[in-house]
N, C-alpha and C. Protein backbone atom coordinates (compact mmCIF):
# COMPACT_ATOMS: atom_id res chain seq x y z
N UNK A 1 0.81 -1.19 0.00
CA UNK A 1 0.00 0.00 0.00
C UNK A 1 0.86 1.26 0.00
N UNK A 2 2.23 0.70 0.59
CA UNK A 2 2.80 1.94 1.08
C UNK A 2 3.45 2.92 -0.28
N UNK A 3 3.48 1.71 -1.24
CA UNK A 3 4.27 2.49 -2.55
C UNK A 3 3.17 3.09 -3.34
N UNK A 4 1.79 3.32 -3.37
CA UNK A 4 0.73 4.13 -4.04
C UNK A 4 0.87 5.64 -3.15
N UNK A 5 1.32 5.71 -2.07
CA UNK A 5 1.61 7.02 -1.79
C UNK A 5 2.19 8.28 -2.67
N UNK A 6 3.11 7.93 -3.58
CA UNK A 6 3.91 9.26 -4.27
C UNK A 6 2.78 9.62 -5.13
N UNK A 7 1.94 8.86 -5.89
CA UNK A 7 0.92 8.62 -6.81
C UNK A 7 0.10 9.61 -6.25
N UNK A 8 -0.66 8.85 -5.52
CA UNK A 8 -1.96 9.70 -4.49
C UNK A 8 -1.14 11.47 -4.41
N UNK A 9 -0.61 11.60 -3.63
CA UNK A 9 0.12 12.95 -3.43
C UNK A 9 0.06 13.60 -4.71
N UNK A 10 0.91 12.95 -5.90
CA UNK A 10 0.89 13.78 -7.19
C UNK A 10 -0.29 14.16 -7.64
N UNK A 11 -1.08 13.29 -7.41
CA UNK A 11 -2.69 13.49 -8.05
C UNK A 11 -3.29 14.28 -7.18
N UNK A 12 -3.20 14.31 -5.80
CA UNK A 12 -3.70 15.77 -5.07
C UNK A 12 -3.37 17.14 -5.18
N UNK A 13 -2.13 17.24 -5.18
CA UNK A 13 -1.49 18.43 -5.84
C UNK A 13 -2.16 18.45 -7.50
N UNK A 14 -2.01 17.58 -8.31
CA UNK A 14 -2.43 18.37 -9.47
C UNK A 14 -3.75 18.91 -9.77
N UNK A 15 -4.91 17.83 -9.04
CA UNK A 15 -6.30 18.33 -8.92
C UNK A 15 -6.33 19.56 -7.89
N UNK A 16 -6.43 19.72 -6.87
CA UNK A 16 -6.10 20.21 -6.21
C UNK A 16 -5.10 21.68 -6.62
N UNK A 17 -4.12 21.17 -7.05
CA UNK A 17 -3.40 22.73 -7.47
C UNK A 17 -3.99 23.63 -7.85
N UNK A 18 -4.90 23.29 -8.71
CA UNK A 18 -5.29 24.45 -9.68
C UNK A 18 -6.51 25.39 -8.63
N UNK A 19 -6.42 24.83 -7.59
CA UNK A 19 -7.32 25.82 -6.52
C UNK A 19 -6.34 26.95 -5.81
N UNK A 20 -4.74 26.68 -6.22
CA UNK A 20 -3.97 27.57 -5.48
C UNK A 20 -3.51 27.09 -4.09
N UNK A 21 -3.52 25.96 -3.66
CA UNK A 21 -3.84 25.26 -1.95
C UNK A 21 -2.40 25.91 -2.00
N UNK A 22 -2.24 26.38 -0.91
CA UNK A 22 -0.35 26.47 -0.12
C UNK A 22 -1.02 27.14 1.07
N UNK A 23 0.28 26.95 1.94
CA UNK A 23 0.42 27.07 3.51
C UNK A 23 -0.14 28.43 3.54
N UNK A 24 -0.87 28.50 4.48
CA UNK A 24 -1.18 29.91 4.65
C UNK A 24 -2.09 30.20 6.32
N UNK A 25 -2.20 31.00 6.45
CA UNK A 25 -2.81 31.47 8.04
C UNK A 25 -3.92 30.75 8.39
N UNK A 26 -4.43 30.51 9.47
CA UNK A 26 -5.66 29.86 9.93
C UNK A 26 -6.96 30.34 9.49
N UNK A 27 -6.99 30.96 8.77
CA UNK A 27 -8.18 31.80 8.50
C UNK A 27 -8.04 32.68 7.14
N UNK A 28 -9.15 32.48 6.84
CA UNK A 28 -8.84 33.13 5.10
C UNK A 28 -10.14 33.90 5.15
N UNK A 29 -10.47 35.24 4.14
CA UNK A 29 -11.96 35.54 3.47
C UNK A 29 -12.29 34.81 2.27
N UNK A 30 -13.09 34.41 2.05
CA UNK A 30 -13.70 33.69 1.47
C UNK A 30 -13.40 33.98 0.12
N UNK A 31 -13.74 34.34 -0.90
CA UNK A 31 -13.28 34.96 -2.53
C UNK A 31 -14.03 36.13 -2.57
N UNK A 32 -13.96 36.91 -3.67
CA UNK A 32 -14.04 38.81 -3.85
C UNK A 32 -15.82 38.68 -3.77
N UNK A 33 -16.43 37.54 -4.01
CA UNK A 33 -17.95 37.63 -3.47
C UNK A 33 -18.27 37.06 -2.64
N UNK A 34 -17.52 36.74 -1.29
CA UNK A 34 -17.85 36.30 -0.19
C UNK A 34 -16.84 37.01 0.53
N UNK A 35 -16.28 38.09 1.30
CA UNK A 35 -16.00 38.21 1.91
C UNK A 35 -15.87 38.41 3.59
N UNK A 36 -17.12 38.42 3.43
CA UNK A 36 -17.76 38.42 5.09
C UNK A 36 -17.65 37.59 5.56
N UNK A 37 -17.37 36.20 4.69
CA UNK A 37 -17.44 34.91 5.32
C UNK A 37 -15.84 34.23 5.45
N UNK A 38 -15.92 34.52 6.47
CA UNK A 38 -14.68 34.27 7.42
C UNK A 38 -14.36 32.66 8.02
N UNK A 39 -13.42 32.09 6.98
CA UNK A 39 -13.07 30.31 7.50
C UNK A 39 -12.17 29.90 8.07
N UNK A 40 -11.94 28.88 8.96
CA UNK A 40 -10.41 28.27 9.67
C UNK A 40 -11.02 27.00 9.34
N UNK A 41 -10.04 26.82 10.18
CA UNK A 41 -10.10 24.83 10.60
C UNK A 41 -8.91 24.03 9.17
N UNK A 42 -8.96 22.72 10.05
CA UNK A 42 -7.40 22.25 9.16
C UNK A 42 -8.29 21.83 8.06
N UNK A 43 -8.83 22.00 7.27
CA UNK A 43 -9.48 21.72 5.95
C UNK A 43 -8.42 22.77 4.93
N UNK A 44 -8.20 23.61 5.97
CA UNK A 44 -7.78 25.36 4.83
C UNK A 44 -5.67 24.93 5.33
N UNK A 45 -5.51 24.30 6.55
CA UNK A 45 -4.32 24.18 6.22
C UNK A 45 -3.56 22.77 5.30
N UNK A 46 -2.00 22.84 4.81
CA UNK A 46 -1.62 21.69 4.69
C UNK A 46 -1.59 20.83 5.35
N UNK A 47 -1.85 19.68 5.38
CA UNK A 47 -1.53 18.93 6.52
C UNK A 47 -1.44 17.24 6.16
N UNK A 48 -1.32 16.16 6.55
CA UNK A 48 -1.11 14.74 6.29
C UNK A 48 -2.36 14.07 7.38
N UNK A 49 -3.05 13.16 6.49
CA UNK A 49 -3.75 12.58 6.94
C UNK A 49 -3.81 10.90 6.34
N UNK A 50 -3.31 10.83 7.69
CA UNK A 50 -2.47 9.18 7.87
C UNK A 50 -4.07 7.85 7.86
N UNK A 51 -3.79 7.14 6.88
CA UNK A 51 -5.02 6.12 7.09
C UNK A 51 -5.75 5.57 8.16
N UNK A 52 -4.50 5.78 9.22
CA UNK A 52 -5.81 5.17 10.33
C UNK A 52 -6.95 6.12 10.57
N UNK A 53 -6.90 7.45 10.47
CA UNK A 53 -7.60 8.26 10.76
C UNK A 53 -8.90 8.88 9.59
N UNK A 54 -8.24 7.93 8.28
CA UNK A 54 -10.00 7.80 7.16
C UNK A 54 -11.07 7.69 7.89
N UNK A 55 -12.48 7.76 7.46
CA UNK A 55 -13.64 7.03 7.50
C UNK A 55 -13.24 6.22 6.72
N UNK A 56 -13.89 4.96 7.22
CA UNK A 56 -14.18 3.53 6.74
C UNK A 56 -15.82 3.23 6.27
N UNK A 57 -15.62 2.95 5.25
CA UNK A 57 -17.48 2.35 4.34
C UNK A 57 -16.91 0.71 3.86
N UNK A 58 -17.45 0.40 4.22
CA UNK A 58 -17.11 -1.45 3.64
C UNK A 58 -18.30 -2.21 2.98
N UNK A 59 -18.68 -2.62 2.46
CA UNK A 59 -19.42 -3.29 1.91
C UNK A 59 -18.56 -4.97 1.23
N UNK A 60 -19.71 -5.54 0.88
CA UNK A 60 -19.36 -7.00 0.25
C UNK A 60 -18.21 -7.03 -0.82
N UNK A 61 -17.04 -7.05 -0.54
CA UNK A 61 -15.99 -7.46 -1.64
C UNK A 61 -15.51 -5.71 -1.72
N UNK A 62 -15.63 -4.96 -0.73
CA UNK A 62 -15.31 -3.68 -1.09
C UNK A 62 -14.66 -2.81 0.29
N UNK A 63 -14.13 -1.68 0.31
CA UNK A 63 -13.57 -1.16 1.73
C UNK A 63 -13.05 -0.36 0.74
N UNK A 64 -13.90 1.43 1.62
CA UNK A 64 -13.58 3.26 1.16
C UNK A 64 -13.11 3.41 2.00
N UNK A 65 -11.91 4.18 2.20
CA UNK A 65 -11.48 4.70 2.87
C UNK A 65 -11.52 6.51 2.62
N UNK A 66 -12.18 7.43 3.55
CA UNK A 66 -12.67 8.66 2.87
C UNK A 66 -11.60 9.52 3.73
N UNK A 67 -10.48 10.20 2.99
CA UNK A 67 -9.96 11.13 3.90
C UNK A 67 -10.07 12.28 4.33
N UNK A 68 -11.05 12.87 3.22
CA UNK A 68 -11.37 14.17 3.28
C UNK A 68 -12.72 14.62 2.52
N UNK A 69 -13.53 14.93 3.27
CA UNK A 69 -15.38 15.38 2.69
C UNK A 69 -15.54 16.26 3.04
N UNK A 70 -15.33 17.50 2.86
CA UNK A 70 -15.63 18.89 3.23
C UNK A 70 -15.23 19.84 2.45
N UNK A 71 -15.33 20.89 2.42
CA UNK A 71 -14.45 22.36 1.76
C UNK A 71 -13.63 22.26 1.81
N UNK A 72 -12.93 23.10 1.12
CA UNK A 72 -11.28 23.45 1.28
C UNK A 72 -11.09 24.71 0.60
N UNK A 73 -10.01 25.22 0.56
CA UNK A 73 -10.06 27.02 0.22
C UNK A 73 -10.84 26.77 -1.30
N UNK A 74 -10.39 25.84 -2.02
CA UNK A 74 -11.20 26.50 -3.17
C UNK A 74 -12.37 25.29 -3.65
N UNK A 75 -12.96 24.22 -2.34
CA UNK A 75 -14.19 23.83 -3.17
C UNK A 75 -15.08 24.16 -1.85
N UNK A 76 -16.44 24.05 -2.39
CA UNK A 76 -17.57 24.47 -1.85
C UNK A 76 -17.44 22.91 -0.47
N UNK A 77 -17.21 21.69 -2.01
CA UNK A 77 -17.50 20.16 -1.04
C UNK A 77 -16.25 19.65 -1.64
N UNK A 78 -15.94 18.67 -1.35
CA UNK A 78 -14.57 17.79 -1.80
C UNK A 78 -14.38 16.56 -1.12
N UNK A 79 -14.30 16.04 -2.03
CA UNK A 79 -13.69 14.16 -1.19
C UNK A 79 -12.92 13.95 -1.69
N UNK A 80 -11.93 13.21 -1.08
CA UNK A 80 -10.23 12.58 -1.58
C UNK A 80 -10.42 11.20 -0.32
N UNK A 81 -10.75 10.05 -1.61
CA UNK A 81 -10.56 9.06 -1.10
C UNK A 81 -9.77 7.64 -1.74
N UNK A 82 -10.14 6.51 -0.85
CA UNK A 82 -9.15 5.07 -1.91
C UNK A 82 -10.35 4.25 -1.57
N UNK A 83 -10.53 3.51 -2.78
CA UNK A 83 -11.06 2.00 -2.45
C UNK A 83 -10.34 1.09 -3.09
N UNK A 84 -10.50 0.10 -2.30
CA UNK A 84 -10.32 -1.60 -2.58
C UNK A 84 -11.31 -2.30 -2.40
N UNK A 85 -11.25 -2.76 -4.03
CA UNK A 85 -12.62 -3.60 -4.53
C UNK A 85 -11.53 -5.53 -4.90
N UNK A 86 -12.72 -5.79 -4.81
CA UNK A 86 -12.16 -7.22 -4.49
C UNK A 86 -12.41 -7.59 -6.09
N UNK A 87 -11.93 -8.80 -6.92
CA UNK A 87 -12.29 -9.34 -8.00
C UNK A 87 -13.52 -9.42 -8.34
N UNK A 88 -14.07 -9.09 -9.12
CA UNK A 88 -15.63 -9.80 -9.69
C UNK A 88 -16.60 -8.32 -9.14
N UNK A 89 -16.25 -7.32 -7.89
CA UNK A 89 -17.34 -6.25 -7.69
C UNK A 89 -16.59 -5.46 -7.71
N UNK A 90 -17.97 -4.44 -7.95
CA UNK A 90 -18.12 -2.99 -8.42
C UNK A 90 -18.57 -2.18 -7.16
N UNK A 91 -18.42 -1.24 -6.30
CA UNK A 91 -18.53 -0.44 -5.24
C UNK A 91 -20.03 -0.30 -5.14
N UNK A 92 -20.71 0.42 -6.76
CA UNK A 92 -21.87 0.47 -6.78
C UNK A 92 -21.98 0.00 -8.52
N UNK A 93 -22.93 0.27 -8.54
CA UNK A 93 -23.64 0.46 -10.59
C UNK A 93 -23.15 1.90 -10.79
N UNK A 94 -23.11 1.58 -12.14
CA UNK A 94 -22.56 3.14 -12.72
C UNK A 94 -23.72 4.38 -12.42
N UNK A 95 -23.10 5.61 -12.09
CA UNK A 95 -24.08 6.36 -11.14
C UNK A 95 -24.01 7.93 -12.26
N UNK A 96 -24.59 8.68 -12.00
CA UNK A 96 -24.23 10.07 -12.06
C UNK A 96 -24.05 11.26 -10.64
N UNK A 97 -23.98 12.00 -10.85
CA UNK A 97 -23.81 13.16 -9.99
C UNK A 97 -23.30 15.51 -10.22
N UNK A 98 -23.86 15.54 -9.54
CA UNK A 98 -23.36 16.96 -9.91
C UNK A 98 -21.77 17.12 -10.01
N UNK A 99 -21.20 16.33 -8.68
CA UNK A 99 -20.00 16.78 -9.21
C UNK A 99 -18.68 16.99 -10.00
N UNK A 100 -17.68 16.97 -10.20
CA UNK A 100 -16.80 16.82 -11.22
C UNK A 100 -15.79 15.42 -10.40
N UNK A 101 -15.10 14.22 -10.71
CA UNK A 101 -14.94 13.62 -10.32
C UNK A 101 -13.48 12.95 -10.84
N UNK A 102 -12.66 12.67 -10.46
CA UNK A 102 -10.83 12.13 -11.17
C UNK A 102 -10.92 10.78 -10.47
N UNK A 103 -10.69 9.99 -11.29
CA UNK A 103 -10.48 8.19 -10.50
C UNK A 103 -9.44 8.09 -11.02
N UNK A 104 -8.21 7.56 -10.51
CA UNK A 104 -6.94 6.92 -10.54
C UNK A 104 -6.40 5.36 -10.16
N UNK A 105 -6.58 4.56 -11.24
CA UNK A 105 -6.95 3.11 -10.85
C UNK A 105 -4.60 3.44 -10.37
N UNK A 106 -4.37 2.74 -8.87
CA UNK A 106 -3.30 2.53 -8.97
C UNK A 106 -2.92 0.90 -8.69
N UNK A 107 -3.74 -0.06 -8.67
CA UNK A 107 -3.13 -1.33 -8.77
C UNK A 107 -4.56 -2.41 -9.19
N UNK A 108 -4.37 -3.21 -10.17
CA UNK A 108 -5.35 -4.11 -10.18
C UNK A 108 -5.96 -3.66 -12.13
N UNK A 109 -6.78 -4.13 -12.45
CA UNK A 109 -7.19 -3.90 -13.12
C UNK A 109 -9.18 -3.80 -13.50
N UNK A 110 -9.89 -3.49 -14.73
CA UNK A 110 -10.90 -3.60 -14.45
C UNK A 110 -11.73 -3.20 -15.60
N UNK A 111 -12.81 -2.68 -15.59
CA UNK A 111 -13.60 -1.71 -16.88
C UNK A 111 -14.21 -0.75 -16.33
N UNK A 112 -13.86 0.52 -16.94
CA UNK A 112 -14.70 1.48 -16.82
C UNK A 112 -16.10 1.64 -17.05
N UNK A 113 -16.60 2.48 -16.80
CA UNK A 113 -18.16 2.27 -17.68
C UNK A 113 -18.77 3.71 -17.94
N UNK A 114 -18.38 4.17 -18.94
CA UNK A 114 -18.74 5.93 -18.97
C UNK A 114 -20.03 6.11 -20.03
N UNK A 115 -21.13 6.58 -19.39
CA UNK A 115 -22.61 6.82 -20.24
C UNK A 115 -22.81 5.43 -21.07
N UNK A 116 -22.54 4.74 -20.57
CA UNK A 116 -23.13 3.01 -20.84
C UNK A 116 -22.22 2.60 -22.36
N UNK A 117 -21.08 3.26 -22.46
CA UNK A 117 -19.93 2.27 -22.60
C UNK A 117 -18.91 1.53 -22.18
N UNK A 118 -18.36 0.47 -22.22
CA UNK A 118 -17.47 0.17 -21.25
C UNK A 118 -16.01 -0.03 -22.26
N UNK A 119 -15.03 0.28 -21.25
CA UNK A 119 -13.30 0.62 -21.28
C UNK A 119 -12.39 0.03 -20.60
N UNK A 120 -11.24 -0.22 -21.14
CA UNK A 120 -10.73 -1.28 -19.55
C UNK A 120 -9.79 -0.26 -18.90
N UNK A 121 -9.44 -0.39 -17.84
CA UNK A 121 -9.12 0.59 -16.78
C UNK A 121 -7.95 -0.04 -16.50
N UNK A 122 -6.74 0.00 -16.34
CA UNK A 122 -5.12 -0.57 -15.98
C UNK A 122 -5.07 0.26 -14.76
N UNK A 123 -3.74 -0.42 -14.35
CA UNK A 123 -2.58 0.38 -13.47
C UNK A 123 -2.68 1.54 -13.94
N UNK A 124 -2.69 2.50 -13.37
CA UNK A 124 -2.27 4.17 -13.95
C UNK A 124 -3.02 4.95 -15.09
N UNK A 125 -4.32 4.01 -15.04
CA UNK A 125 -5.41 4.83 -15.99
C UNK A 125 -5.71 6.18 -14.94
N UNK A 126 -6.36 6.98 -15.43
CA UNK A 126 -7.53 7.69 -14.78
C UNK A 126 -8.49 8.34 -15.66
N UNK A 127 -9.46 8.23 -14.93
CA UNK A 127 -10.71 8.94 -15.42
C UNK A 127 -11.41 10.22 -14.54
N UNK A 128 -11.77 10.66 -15.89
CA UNK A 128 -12.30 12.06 -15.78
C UNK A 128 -13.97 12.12 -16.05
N UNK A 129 -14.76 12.50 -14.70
CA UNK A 129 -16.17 12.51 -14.81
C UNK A 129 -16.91 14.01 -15.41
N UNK A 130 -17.30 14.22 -15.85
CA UNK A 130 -17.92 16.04 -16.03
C UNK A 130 -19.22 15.79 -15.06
N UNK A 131 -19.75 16.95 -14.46
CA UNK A 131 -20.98 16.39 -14.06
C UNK A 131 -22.08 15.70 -14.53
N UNK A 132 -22.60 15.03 -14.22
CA UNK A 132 -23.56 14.72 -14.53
C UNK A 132 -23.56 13.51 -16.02
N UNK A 133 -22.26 12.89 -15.84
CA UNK A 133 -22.06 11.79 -16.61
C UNK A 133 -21.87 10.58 -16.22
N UNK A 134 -22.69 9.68 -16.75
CA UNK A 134 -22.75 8.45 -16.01
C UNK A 134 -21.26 7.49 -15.72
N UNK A 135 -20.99 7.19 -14.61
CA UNK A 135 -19.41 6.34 -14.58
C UNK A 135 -19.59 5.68 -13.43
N UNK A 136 -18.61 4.66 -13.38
CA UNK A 136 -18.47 3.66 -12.60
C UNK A 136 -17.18 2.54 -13.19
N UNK A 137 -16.80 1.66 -12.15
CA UNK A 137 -15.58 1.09 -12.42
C UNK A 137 -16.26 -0.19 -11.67
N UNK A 138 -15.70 -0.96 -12.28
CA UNK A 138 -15.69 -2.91 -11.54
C UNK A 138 -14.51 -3.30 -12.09
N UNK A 139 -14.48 -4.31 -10.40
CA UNK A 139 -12.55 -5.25 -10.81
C UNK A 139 -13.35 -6.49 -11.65
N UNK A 140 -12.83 -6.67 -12.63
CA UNK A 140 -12.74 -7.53 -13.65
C UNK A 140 -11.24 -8.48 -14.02
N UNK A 141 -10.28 -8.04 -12.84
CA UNK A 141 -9.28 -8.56 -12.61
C UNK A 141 -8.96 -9.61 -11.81
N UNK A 142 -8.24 -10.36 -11.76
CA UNK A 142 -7.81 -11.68 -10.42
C UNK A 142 -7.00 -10.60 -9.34
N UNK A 143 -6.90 -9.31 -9.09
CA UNK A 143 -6.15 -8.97 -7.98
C UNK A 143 -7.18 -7.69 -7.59
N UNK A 144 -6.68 -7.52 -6.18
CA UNK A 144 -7.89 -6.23 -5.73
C UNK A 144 -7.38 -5.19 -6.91
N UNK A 145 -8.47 -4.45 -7.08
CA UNK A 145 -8.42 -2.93 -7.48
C UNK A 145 -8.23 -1.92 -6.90
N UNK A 146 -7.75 -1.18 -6.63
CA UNK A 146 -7.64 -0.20 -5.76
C UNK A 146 -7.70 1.31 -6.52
N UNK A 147 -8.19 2.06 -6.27
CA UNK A 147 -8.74 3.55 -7.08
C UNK A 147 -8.28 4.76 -5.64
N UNK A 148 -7.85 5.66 -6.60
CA UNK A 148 -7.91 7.33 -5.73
C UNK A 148 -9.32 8.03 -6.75
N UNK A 149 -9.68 8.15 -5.78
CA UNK A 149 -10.80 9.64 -6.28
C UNK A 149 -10.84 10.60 -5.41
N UNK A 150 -11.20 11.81 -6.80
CA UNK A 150 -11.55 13.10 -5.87
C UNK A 150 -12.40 13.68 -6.79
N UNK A 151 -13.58 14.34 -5.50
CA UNK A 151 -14.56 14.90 -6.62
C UNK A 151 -14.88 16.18 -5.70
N UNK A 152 -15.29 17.21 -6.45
CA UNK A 152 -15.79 18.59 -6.18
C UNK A 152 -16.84 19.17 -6.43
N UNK A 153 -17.18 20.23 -5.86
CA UNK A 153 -17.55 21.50 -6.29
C UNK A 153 -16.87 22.77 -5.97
N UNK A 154 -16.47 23.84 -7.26
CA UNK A 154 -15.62 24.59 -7.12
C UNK A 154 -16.43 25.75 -6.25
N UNK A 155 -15.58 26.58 -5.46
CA UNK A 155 -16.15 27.49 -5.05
C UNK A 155 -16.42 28.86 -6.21
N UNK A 156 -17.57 29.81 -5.97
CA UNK A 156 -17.53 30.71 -6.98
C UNK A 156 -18.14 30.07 -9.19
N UNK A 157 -18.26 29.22 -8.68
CA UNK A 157 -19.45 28.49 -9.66
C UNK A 157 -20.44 27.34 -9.09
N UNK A 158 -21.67 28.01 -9.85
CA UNK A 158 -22.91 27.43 -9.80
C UNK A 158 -22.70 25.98 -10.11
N UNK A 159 -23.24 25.10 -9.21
CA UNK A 159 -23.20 23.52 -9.35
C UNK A 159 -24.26 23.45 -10.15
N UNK A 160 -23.97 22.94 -11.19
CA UNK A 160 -24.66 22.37 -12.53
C UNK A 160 -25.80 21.81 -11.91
N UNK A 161 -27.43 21.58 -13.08
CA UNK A 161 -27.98 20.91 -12.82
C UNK A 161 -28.15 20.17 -13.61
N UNK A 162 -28.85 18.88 -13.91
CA UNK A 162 -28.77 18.13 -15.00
C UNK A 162 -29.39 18.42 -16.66
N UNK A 163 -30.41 19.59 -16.22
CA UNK A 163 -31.18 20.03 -17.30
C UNK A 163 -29.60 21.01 -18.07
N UNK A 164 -29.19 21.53 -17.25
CA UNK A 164 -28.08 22.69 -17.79
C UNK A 164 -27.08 21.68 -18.56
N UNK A 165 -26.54 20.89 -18.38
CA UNK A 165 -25.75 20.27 -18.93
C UNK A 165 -26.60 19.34 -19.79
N UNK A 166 -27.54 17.95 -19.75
CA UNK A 166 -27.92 17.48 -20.64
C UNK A 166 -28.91 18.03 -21.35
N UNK A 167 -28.90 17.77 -22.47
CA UNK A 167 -30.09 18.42 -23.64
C UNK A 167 -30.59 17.50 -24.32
N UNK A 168 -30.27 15.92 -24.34
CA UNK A 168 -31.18 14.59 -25.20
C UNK A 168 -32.37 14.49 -24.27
């Protein structure tokens, strides 16, 4: 497990980067149309958050580990998590959602399944959700699967609704 670490990290920083995250004071104003709203708490600093201290979701042939579900300087909501899916299951059925979403398969293999096609998913694939597009992943492999995701909403844009984005 211990060697998917540099991985995970790179992929937080790069999703993540583009919000600007660096060390900074306990407390920030919010962006040039929120300023009144005044935030702390370690969501807004750097910091390491060591696995024992995930939420745990387990289900049949499956185990999330969630490290982070909340804001952060630049999303409204945000999760940065890992699962390990066992051979033969899928976490859930392919789903949609508002938010924008990055999966990073780092060991195992499997198929994607994006708006009811399916793709095979390797070591060091990742996928990219837009809102409101159908996706999902199953191990289709003989070894666990294991995935990083992170999904958002940015601060300072309107969370899509499904009418806004689909038009069939």
């Amino acid at each position: 497990m211990k060697r998917n670490l540099p991985i995970m990290l790179t992929v937080i920083l790069g999703v993540f980067g583009s919000f600007s995250i660096a060390y900074a004071p306990d407390t920030f104003a919010v962006n040039k149309n929120d300023t009144d709203k005044v935030i702390s708490g370690d969501s807004f600093k750097t910091h390491v958050i060591p696995q024992v201290k995930a939420a745990i979701d387990e289900g049949e042939g499956w185990i999330f580990y969630s490290y982070h579900n909340d804001e952060t300087f630049g999303t409204s909501q945000s999760l940065a998590g890992m699962a390990v899916i066992k051979p033969g299951v899928e976490i859930h059925p392919p789903h949609e959602h508002s938010d924008e979403e990055f999966l990073l398969v780092t060991q195992g293999s499997g198929e994607w399944s994006v708006e009811g096609e399916i793709f095979k998913a390797n070591t060091g694939d990742m996928l990219y959700a837009a809102p409101w597009d159908e996706h999902g992943v199953k191990n289709t492999g003989e070894v666990d699967l294991i995935f990083v995701v992170f999904k958002w909403h940015s601060k300072g844009i309107a969370v899509p609704t499904k009418s806004t984005l689909k038009t069939d």
